[in-house]
Protein backbone atom coordinates (compact mmCIF):
# COMPACT_ATOMS: atom_id res chain seq x y z
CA UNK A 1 34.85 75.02 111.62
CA UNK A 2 31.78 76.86 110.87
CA UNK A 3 32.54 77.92 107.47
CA UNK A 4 33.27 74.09 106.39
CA UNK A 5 29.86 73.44 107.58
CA UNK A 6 28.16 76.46 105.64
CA UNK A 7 29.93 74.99 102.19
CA UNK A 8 28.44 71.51 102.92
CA UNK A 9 25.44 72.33 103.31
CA UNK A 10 25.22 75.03 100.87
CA UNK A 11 26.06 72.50 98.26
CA UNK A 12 23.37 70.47 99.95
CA UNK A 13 20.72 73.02 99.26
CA UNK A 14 21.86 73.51 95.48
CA UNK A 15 20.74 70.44 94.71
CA UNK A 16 16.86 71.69 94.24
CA UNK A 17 18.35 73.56 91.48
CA UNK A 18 19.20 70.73 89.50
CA UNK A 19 15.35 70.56 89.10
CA UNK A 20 15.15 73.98 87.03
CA UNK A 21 14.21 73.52 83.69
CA UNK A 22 16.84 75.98 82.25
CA UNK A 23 20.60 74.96 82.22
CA UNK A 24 21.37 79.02 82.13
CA UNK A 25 19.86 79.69 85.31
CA UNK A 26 21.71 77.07 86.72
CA UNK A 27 24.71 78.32 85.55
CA UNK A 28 23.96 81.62 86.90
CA UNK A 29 24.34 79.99 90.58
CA UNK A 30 27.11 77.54 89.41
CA UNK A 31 29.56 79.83 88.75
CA UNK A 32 29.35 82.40 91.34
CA UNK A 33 29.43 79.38 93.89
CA UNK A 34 32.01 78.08 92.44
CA UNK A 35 33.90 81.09 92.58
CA UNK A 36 33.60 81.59 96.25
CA UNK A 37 34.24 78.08 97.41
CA UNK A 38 37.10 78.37 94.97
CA UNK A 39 38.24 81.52 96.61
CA UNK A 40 37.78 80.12 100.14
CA UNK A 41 40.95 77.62 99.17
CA UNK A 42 42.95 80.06 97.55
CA UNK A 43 43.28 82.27 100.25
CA UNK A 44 42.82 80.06 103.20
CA UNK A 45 45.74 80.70 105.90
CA UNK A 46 48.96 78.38 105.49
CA UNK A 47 49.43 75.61 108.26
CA UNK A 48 45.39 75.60 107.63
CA UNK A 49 45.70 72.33 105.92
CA UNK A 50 48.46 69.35 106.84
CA UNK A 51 50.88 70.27 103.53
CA UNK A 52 50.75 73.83 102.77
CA UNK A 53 53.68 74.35 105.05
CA UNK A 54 55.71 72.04 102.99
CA UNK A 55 54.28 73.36 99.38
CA UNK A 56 55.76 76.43 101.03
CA UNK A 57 59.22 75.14 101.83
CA UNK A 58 59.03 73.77 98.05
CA UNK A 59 58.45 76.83 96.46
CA UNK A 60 61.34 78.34 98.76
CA UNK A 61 63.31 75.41 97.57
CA UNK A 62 62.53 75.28 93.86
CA UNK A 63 62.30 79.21 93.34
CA UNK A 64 66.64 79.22 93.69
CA UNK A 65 66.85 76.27 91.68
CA UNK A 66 68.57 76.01 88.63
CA UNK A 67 66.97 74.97 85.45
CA UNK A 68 69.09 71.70 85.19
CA UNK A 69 69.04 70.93 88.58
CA UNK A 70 65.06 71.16 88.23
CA UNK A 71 65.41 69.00 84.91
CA UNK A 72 67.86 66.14 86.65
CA UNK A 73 65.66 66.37 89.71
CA UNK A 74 66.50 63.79 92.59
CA UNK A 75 66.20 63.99 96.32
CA UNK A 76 63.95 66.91 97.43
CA UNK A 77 62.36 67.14 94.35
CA UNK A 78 58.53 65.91 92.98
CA UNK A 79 57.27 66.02 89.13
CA UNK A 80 58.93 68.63 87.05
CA UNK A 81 55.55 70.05 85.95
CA UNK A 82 54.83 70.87 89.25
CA UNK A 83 58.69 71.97 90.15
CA UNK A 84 58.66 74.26 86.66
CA UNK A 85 55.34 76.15 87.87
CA UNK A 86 57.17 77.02 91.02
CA UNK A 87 59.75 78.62 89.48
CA UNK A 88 57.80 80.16 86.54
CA UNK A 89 55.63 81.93 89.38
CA UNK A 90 58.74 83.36 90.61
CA UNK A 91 60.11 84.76 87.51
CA UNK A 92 57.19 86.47 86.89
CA UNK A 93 57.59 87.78 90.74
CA UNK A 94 54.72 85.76 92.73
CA UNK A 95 55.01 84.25 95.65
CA UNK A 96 53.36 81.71 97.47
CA UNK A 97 49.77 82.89 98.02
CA UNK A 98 50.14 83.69 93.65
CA UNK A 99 50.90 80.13 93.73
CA UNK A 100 48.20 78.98 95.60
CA UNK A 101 46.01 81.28 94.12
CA UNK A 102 46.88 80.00 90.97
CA UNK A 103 47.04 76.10 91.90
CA UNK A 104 43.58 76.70 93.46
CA UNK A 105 41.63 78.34 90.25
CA UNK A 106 43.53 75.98 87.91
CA UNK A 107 42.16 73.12 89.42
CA UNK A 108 38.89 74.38 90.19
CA UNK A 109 38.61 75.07 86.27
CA UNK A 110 39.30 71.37 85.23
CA UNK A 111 36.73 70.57 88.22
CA UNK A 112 34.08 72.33 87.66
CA UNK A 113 34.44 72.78 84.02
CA UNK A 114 34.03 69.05 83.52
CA UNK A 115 31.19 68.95 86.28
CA UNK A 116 29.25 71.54 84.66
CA UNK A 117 29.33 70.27 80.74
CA UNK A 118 29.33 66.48 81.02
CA UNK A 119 27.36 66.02 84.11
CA UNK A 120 23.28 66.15 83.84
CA UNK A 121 22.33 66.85 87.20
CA UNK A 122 25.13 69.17 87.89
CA UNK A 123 24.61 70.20 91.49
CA UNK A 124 24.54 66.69 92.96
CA UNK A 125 27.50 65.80 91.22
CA UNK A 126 29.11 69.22 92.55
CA UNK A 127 27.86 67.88 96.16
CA UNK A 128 29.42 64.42 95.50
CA UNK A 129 33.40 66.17 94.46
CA UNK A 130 32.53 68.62 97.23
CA UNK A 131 32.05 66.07 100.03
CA UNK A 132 35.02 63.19 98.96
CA UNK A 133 37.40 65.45 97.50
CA UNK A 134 37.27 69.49 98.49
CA UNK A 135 38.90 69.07 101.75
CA UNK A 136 40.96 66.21 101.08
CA UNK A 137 42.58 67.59 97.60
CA UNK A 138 41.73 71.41 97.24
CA UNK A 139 42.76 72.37 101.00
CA UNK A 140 45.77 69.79 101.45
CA UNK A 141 46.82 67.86 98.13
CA UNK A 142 47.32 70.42 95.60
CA UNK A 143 49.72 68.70 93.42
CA UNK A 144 47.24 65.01 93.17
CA UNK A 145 44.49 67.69 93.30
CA UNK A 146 45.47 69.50 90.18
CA UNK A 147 46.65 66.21 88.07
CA UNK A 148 43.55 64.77 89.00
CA UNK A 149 41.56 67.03 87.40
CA UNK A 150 43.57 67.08 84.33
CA UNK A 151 42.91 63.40 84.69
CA UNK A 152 39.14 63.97 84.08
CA UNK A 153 39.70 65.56 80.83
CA UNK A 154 42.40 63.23 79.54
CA UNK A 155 39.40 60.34 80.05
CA UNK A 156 36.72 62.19 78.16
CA UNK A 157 39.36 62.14 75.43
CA UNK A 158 39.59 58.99 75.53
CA UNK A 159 36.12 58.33 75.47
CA UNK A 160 35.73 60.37 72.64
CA UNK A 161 38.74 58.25 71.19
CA UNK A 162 40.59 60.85 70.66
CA UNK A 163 43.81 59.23 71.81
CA UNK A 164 46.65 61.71 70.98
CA UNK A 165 44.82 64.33 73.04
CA UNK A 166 44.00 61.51 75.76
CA UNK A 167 47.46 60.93 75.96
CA UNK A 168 48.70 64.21 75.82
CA UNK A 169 46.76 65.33 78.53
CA UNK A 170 47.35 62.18 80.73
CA UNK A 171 51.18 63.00 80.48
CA UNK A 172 50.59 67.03 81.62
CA UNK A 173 48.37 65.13 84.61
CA UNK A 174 51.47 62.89 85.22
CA UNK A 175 54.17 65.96 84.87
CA UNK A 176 52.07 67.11 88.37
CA UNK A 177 51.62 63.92 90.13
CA UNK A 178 53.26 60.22 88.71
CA UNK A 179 49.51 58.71 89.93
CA UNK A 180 47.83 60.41 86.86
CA UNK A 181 50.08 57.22 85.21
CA UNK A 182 47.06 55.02 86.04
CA UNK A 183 44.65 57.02 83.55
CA UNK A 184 46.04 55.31 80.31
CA UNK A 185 46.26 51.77 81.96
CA UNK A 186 42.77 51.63 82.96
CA UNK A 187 41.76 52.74 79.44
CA UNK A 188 43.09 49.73 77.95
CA UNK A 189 41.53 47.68 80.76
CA UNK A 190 38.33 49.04 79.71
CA UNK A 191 38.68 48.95 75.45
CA UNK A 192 39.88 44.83 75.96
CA UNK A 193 37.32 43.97 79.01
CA UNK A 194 33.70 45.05 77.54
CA UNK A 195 31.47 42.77 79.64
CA UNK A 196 29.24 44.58 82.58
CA UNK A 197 29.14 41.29 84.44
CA UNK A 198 33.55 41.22 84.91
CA UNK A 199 33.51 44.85 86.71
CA UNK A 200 30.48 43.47 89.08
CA UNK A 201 32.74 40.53 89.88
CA UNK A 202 36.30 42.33 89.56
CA UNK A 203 36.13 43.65 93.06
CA UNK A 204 34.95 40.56 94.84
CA UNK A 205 38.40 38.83 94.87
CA UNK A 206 39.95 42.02 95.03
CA UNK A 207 38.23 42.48 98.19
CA UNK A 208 40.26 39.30 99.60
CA UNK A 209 43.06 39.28 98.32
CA UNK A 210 43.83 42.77 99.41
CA UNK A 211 43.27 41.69 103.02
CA UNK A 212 46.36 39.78 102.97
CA UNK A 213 48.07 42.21 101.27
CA UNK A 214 50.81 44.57 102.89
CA UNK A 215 53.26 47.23 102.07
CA UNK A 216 55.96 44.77 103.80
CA UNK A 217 55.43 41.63 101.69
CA UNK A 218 55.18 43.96 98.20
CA UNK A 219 58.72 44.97 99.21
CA UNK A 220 59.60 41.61 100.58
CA UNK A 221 59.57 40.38 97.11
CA UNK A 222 60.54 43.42 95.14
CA UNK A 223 63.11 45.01 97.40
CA UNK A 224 62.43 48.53 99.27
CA UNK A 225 63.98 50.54 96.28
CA UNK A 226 65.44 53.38 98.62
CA UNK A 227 65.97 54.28 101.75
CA UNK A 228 62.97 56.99 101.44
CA UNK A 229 60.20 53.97 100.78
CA UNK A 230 60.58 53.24 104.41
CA UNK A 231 58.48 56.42 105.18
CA UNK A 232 55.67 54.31 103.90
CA UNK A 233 56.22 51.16 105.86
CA UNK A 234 55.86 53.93 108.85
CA UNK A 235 52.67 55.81 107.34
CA UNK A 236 51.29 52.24 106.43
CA UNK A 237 47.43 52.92 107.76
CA UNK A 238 44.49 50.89 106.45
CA UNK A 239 42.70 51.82 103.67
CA UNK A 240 39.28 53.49 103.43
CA UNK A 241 36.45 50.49 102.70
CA UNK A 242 34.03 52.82 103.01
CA UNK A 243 34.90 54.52 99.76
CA UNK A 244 35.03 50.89 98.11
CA UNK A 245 31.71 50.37 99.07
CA UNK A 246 30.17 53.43 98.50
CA UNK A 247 31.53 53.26 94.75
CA UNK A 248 30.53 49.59 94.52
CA UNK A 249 26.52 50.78 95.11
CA UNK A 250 26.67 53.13 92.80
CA UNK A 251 27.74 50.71 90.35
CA UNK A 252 25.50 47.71 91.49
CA UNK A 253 23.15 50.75 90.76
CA UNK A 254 24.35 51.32 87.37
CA UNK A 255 24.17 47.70 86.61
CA UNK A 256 20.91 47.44 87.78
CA UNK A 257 19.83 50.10 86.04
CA UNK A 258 20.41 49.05 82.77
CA UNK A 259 19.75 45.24 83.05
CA UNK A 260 16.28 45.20 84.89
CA UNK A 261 13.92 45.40 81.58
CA UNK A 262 16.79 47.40 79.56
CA UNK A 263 15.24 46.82 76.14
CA UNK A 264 13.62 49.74 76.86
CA UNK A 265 16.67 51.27 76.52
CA UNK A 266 18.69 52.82 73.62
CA UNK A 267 22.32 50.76 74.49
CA UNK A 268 23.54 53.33 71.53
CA UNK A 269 22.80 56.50 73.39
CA UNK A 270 25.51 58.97 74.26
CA UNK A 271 24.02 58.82 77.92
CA UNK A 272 24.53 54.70 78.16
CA UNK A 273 27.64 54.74 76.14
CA UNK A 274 28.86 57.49 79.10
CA UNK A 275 27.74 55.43 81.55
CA UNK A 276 29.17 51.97 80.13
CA UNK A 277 32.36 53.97 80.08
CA UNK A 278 32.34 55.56 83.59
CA UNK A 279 31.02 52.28 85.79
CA UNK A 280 33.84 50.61 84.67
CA UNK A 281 36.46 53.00 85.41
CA UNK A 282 34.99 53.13 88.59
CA UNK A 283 34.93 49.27 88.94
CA UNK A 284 38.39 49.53 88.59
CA UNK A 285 38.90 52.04 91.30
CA UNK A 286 37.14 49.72 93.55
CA UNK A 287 38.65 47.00 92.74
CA UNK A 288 41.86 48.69 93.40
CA UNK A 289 41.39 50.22 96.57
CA UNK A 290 40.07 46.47 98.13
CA UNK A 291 43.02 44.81 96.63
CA UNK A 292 45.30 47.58 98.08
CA UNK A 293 43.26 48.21 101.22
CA UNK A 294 46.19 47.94 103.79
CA UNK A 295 48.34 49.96 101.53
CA UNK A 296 46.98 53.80 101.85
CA UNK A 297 50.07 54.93 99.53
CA UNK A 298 48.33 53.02 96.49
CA UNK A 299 45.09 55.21 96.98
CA UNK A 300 46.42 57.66 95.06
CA UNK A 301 46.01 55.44 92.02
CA UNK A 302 42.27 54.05 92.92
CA UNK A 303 41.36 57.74 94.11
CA UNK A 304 41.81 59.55 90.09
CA UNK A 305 39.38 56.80 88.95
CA UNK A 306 37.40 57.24 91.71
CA UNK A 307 36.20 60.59 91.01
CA UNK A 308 34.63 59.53 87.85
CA UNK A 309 32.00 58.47 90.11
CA UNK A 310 30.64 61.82 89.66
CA UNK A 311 29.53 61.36 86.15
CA UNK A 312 28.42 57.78 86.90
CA UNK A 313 26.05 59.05 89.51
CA UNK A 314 24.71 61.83 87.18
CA UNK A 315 24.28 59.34 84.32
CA UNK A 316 22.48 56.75 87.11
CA UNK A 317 20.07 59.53 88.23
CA UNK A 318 19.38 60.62 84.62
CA UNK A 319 18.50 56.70 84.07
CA UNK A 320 16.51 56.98 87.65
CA UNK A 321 14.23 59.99 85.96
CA UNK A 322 13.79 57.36 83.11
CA UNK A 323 12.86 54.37 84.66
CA UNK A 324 10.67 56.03 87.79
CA UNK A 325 7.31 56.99 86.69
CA UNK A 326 6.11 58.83 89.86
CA UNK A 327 7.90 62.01 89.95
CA UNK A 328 7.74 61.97 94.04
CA UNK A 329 9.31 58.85 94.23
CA UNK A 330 11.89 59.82 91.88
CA UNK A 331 12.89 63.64 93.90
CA UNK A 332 12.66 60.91 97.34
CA UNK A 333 15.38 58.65 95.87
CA UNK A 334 17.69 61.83 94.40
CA UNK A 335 17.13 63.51 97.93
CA UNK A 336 18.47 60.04 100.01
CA UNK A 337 21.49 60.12 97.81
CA UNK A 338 22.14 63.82 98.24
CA UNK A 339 21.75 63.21 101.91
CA UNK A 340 24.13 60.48 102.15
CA UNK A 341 26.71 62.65 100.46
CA UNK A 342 26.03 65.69 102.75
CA UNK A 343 26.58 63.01 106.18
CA UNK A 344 29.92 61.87 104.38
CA UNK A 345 30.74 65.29 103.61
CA UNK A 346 30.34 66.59 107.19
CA UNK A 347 31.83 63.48 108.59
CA UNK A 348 35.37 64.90 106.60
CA UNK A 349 35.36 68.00 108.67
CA UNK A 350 38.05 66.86 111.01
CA UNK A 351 40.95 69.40 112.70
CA UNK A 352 43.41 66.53 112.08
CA UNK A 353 42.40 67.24 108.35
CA UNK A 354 42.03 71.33 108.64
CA UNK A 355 41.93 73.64 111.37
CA UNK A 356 39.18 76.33 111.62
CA UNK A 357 38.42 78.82 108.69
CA UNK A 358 38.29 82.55 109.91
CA UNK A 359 36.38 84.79 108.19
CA UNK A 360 35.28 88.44 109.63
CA UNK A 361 31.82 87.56 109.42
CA UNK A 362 32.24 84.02 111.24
């Protein structure tokens, strides 16, 4: 597990060079890192991860599949985006490493892309996708991985109000994974519900309500649908609060933030109008995973929004440089934060997650 360890803490160490004054030099150790922890998934062994043996069957599956049996889909089959890039690969003669190879830069592009142009303090908001999200998504969920970082795009489109190329994008997201569904919804949450103090609050019910909640009594009043939903009634686990609460902070820091003496700042800056947008997508994601927090399949919803966090910290820290006179005291709050996300980070390095990483030199 070594190698997992190195990556953490790696991105860890980074963070002093969101402190250089130059945004080129910090692209010049962006990208190369990047690269290599990109590479790292790409060509990571199958059965390293808890899906890659079923991706594998997929590809098997879909590669000898008709067009129209790929286009009228049913049992056996996922989104048709995600079916159609099977096959594509193996027209063109790939096989399953291409495919991973390709899955594995594709999404890392959307990533880090998005990371590295919208987020200020770029390496701490690499550390926070890094810790929640690299072994989770890159490693094992490479379809939700992909179409959630098409996701990221399709909701700076729409806060650019650019809504044909929102919605275009949010449909590619959802011809990966039908979660990416959720991106448009929460948009229009957000353009009708403008007040700061409703996302504080939103959660707080959410919280217990979602307690009495349960995959059982959803279908006890909607019917199971299928035979297949009952997989879910078996994988029924409890949801993570941890990841509620860690995105509630950050948003209780946001809030803060801009309340506590904000006429001294501009509200019509493209840094507050970012972060007005961000803290309440995130809002939503917490309110979403307490209200569903018995019902892990329904993370999949909360978790796209989620990851928006990592713009809402940026834009909080950029507000934290701001506000903090005393430089020292400014580096010791960015450093606790950092550390936090390194402990979560290295608390994800699990073998019921991913086995060990061999590399010669390890």
């Amino acid at each position: 597990m070594a190698l997992y360890y190195i990556i953490f803490v790696t991105s860890y160490l980074l963070c002093f060079v969101d402190f250089a004054k130059s945004k080129t030099d910090k692209l010049l150790v962006y990208l190369p890192y990047c690269v290599f922890i990109t590479l790292i998934v790409a060509f990571r062994p199958v059965a390293i991860d808890n899906d890659s043996v079923a991706y594998q069957e997929m590809f098997v599956s879909y590669s000898t599949s008709t067009f129209d049996q790929i286009i009228a889909g049913g049992y056996g089959y996922v989104e048709q985006g995600y079916v159609f890039l099977n096959k594509i690969v193996f027209l063109l003669g790939g096989n399953f490493r291409v495919f991973l190879i390709l899955i594995a830069f594709g999404t890392a592009l959307f990533n880090y892309t998005f990371i590295f142009k919208y987020c200020g303090y770029i390496f701490i908001s690499l550390l926070f996708y890094i810790s929640f999200f690299y072994l989770y998504r890159d490693f094992t969920q490479i379809r939700y991985g992909l179409s959630a970082a098409i996701c990221m795009w399709s909701l700076h489109y729409f806060f650019q109000k650019k809504y044909l190329y929102g919605l275009i994008i949010s449909l590619v997201a959802v011809s990966f994974h039908s979660a990416a569904i959720i991106v448009p919804v929460a948009v229009v949450v957000v353009r009708f519900f403008r007040n700061h103090i409703w996302y504080i609050l939103m959660p707080i019910p959410c919280f217990f309500i979602g307690k009495l909640l349960t995959l059982k009594l959803i279908f006890s009043f909607f019917g199971y649908g299928s035979d297949h939903m009952d997989i879910y009634l078996e994988d029924e686990s409890l949801g993570s609060a941890s990841i509620s609460l860690i995105g509630y902070c950050i948003c209780l820091l946001y809030f803060f933030l801009i309340k506590f003496r904000g006429a001294l700042l501009d509200n019509s800056s493209i840094l507050i109008k970012t972060g007005d947008f961000y803290y309440k997508l995130v809002s939503i994601a917490v309110a979403m995973n307490f209200l569903f927090i018995n019902i892990s399949i329904f993370q999949r919803f909360s978790f796209i929004l989620f990851q928006c966090t990592a713009i809402l910290l940026s834009v909080s820290i950029s507000l934290m440089a701001f506000r903090i006179k005393e430089r020292y005291i400014f580096v010791i709050f960015y450093f606790l934060i950092a550390t936090f996300l390194l402990f979560y980070g290295i608390r994800m390095i699990n073998e019921d997650l991913v086995r060990p990483y061999t590399l010669f030199f390890l």
